[in-house]
C-alpha atoms as a PDB file:
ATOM      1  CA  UNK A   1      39.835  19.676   8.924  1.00  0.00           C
ATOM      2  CA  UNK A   2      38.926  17.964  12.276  1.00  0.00           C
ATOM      3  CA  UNK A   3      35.570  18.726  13.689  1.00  0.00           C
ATOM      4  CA  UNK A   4      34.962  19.581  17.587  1.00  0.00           C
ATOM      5  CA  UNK A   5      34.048  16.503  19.451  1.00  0.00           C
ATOM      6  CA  UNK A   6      30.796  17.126  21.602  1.00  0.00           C
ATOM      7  CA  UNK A   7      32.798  17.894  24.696  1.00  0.00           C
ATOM      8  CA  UNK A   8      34.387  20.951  23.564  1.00  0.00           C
ATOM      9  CA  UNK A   9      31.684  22.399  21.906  1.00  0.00           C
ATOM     10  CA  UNK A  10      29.594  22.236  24.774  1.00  0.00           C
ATOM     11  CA  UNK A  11      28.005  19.950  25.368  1.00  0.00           C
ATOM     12  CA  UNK A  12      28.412  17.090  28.664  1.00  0.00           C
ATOM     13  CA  UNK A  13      31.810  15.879  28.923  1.00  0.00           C
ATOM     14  CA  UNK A  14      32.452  12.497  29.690  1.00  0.00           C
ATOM     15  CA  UNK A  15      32.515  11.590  33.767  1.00  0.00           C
ATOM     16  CA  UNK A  16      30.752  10.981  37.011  1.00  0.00           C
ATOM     17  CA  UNK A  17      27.703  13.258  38.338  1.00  0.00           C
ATOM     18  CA  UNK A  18      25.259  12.634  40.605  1.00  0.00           C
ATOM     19  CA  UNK A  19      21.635  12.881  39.340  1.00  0.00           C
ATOM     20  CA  UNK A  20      18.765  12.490  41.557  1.00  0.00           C
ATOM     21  CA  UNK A  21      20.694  11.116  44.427  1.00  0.00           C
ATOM     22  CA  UNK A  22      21.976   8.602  42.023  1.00  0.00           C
ATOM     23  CA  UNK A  23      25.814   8.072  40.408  1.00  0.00           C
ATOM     24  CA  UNK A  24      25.868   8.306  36.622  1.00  0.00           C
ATOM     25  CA  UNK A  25      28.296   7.764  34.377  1.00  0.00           C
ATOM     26  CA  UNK A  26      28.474  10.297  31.041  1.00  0.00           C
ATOM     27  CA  UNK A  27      29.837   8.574  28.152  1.00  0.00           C
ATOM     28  CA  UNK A  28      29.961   9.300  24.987  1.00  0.00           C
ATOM     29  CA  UNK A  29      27.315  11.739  25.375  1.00  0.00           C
ATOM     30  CA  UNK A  30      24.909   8.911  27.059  1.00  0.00           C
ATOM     31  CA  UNK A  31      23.749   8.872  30.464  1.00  0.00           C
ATOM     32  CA  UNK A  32      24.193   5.444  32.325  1.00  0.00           C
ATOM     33  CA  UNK A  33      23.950   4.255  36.098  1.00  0.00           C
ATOM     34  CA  UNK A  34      27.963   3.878  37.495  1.00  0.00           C
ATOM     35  CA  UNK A  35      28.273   0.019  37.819  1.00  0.00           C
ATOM     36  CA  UNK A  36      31.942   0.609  39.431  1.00  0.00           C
ATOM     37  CA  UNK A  37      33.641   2.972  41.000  1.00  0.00           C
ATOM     38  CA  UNK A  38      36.196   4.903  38.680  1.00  0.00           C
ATOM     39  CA  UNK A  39      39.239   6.372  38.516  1.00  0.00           C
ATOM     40  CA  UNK A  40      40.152   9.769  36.790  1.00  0.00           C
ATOM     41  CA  UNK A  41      43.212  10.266  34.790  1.00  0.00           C
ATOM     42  CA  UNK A  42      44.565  12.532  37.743  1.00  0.00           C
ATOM     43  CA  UNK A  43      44.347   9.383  39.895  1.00  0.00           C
ATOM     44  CA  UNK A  44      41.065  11.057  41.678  1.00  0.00           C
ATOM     45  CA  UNK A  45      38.302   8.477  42.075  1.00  0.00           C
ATOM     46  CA  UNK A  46      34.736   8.377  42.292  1.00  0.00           C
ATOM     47  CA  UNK A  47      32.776   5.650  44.575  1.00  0.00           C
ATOM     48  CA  UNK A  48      29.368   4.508  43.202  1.00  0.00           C
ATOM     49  CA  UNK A  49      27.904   5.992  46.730  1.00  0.00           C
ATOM     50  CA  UNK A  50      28.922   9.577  45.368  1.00  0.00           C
ATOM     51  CA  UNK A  51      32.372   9.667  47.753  1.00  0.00           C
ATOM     52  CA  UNK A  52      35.313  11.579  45.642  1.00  0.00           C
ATOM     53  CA  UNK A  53      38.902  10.969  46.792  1.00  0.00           C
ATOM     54  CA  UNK A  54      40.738  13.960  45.265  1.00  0.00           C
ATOM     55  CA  UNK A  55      44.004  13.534  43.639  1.00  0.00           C
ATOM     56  CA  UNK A  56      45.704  15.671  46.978  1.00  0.00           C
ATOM     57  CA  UNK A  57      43.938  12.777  49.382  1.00  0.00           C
ATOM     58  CA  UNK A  58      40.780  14.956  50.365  1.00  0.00           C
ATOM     59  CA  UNK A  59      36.989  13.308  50.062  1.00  0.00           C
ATOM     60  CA  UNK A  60      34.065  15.087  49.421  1.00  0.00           C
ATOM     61  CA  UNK A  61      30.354  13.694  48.804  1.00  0.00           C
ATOM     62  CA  UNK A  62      29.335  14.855  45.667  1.00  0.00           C
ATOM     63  CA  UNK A  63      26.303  16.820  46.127  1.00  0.00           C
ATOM     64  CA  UNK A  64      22.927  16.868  43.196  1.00  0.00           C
ATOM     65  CA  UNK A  65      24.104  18.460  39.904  1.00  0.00           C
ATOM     66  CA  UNK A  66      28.076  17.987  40.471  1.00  0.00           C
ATOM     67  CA  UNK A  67      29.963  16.437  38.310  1.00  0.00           C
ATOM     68  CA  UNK A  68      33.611  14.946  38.136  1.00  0.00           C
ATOM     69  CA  UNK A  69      34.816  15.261  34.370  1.00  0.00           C
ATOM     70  CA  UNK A  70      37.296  11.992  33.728  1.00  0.00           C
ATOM     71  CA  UNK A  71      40.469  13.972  33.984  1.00  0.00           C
ATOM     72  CA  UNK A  72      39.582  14.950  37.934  1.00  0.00           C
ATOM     73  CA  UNK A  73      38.123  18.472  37.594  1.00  0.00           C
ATOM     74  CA  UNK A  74      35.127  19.103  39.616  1.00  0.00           C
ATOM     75  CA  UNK A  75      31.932  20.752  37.855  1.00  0.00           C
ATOM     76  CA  UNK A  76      28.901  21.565  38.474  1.00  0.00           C
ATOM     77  CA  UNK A  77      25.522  21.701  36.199  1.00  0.00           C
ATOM     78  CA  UNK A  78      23.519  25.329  36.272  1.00  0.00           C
ATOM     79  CA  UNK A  79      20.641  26.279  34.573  1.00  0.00           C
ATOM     80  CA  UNK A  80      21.991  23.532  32.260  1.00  0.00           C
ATOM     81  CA  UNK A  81      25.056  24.413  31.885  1.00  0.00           C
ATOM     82  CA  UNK A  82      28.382  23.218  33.010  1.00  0.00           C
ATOM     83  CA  UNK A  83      30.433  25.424  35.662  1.00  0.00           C
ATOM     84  CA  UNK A  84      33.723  24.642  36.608  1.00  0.00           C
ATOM     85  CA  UNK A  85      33.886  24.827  40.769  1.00  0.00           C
ATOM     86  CA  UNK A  86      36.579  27.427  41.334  1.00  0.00           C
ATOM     87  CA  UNK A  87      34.078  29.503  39.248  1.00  0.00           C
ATOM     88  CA  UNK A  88      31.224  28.791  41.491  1.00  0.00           C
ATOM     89  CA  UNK A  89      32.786  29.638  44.264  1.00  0.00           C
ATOM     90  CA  UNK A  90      33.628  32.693  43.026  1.00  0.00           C
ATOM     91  CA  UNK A  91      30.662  33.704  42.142  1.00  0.00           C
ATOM     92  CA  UNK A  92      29.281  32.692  45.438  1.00  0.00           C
ATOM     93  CA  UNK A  93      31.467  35.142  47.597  1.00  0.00           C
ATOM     94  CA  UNK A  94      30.441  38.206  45.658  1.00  0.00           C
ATOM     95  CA  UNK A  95      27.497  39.050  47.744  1.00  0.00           C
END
């Protein structure tokens, strides 16, 4: 019988976020400066000034709390948890 790895039980999946105006790096469940910029399975990539060039050719600047897991998706840390972006947004317009 195979245990759950960290990630899918919960807890911070391996990727880029930015942290008090600052690019980390999650892996392996530690927290690390970025020392490069990366590149996501997807092909999306994340520059160490926070600049994310989407797989469909769009950039955003990742904004405090957002996060880029390594296979592209876009997340985003509440009340210490992790929220995936199309859910934010949803939850957003429902005012």
């Amino acid at each position: 019988m195979k245990s759950k790895s960290m990630a899918q039980s919960g807890m911070m999946k391996d990727g880029t976020m930015m942290k008090n105006g600052k690019m980390m790096m999650m892996k392996d469940g530690k927290m690390m400066p970025m020392t490069q910029n990366m590149t996501m399975s997807d092909g999306s990539m994340c520059m160490m000034d926070g600049t994310c060039k989407m797989k469909d050719g769009t950039t955003m600047k990742m904004k405090e709390g957002e996060m880029m897991t390594m296979d592209g998706k876009m997340m985003m840390m509440k009340d210490g948890k992790m929220m995936s972006k199309d859910h934010m947004s949803k939850t957003k317009s429902k005012m």
